[in-house]
Protein backbone atom coordinates (compact mmCIF):
# COMPACT_ATOMS: atom_id res chain seq x y z
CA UNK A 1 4.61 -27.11 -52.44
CA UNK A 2 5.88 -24.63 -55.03
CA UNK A 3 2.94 -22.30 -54.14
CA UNK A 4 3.24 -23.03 -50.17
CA UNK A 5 7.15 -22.16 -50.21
CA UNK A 6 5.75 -18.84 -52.46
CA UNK A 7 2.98 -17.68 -49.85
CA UNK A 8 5.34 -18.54 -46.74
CA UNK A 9 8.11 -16.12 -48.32
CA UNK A 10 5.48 -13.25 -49.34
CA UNK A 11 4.81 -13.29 -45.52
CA UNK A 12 8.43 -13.37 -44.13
CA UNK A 13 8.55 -16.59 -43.60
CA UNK A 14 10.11 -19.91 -45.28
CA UNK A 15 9.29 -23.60 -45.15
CA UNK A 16 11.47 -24.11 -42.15
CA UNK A 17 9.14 -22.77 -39.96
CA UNK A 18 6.51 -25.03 -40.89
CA UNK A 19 5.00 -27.27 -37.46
CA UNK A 20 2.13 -29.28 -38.50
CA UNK A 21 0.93 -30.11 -41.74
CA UNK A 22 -1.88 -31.60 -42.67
CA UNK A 23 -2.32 -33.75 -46.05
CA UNK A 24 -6.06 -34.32 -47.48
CA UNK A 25 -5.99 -37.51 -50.28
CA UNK A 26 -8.85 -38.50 -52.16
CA UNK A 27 -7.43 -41.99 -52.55
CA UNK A 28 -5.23 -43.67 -50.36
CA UNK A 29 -2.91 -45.17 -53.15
CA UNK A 30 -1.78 -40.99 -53.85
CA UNK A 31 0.03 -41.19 -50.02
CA UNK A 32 3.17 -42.45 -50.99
CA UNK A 33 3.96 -40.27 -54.10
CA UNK A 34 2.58 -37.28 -52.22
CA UNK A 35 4.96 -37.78 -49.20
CA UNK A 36 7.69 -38.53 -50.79
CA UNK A 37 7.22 -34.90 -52.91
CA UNK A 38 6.18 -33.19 -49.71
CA UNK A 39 9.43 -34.80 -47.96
CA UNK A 40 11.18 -33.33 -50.33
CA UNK A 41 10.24 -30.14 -49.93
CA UNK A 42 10.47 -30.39 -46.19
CA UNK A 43 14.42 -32.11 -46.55
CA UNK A 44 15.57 -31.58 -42.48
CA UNK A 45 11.66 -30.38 -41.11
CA UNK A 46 9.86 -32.57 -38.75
CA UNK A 47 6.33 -31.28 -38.42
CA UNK A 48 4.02 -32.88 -37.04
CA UNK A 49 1.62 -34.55 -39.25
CA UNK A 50 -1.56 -35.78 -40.17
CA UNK A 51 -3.27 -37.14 -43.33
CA UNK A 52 -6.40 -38.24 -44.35
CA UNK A 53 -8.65 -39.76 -47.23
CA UNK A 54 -11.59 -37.66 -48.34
CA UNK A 55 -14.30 -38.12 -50.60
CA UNK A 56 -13.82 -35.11 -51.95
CA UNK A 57 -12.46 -31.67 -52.12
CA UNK A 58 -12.82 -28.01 -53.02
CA UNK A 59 -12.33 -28.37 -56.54
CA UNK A 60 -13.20 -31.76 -58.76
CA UNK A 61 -10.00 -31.81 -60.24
CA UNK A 62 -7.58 -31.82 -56.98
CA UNK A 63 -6.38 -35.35 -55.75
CA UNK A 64 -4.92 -33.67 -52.62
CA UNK A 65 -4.65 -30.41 -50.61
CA UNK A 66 -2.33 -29.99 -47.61
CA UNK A 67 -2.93 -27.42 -45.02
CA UNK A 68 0.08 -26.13 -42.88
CA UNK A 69 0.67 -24.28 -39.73
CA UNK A 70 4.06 -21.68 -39.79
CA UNK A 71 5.35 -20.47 -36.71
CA UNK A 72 7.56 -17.66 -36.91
CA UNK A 73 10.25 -17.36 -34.25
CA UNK A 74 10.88 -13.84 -32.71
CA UNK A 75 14.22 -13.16 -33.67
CA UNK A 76 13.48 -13.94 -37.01
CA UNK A 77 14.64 -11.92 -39.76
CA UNK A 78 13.63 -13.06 -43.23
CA UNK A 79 16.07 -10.74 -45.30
CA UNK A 80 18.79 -13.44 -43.21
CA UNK A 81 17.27 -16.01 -45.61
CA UNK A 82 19.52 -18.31 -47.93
């Protein structure tokens, strides 16, 4: 989440602008520690969501991966961020 909130800002945006996410597991018993970190994080955003339990993924070593989707509004200006 640390690196998400990172990438989001290099691009002008922030994590309130976030609309979907969605949250890969390789085992199901990682959901509820995961959400409650990626809650959070996302304290008063309401994306939409999704999540799912993989065999696998990119690297060996990663028990999860979440994917988002930003929207940034037109009259946003991201100097205006607190």
């Amino acid at each position: 989440m640390k690196n998400l909130k990172q990438l989001l800002e290099e691009a002008g945006s922030d994590l309130s602008h976030i609309v979907k996410t969605t949250t890969y597991l390789t085992d199901p018993r990682y959901r509820e520690p995961v959400y409650r970190e990626v809650g959070k994080w996302l304290k008063g955003v309401f994306p939409i969501s999704t999540g799912l339990v993989v065999s696998a993924l990119g690297q060996p070593q990663w028990l999860m991966e979440i994917d988002v989707i930003a929207v940034i509004p037109d009259d946003w200006q991201a100097e205006a961020r607190a």
